[in-house]
Protein backbone atom coordinates (compact mmCIF):
# COMPACT_ATOMS: atom_id res chain seq x y z
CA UNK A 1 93.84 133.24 169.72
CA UNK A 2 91.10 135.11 171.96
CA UNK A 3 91.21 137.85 173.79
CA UNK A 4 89.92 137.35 177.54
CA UNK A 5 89.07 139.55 180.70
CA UNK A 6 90.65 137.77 183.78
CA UNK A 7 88.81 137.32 186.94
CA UNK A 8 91.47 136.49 189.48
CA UNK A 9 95.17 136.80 189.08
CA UNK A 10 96.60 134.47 186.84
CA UNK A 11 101.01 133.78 185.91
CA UNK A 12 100.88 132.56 182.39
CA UNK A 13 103.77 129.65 181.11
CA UNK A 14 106.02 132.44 180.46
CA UNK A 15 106.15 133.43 184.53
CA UNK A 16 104.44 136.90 183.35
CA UNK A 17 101.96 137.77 186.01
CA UNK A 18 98.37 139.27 185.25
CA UNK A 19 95.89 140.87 187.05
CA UNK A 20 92.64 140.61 188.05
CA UNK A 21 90.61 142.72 185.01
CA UNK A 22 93.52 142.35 182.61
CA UNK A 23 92.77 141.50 179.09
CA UNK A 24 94.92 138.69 177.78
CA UNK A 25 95.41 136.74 174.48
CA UNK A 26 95.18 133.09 174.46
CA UNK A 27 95.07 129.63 172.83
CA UNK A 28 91.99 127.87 172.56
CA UNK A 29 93.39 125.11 175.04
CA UNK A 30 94.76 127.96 177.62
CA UNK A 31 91.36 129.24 177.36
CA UNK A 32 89.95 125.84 178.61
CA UNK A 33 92.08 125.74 181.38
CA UNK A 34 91.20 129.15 182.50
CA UNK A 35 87.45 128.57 182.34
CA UNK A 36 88.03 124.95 184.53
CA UNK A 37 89.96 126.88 186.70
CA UNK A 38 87.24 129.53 186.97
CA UNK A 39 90.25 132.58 186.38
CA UNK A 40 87.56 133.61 183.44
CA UNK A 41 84.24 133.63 182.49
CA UNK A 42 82.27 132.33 180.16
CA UNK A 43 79.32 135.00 180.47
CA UNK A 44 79.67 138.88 179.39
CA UNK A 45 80.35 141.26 182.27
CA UNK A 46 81.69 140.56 185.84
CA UNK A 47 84.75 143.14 185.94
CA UNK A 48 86.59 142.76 188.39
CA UNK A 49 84.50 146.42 189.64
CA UNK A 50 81.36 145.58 188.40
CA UNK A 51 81.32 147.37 184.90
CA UNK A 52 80.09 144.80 181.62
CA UNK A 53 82.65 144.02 179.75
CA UNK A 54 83.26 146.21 176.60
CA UNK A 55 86.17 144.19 174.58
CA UNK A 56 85.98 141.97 171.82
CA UNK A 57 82.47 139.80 171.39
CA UNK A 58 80.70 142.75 173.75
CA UNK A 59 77.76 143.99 172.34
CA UNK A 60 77.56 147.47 174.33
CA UNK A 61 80.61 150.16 174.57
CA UNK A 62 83.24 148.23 172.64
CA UNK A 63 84.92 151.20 170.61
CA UNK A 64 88.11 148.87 169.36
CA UNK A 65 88.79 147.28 165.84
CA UNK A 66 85.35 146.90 164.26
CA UNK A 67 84.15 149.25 166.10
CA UNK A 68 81.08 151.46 164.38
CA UNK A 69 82.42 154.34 166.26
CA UNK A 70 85.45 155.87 165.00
């Protein structure tokens, strides 16, 4: 599983809508879909207001599990 920034609004099998910006957790072949479907990216940043993207796999701001900053 993977953790992913949408970048349109996306219902996942379960009928539970996301939004735009929401982080979600997926399977590698959900993940494909998503990325043909161009609901996320493959590249770092490109939030849904412009801001890079600080989750999991960012290099800058990410202050979650892992994190150097407590």
């Amino acid at each position: 599983m993977v953790y992913v920034m949408l970048q349109s609004d996306w219902t996942d099998s379960n009928g539970v809508s996301h939004s735009a910006g929401d982080s979600v957790d997926v399977d590698a072949a959900t993940l494909a879909t998503l990325q043909a479907e161009g609901i996320v990216s493959e590249q770092s940043g490109g939030g849904k207001d412009g801001t890079e993207w600080a989750g999991p796999g960012s290099t800058t701001n990410w202050a979650g599990p892992g994190s150097a900053t407590p």
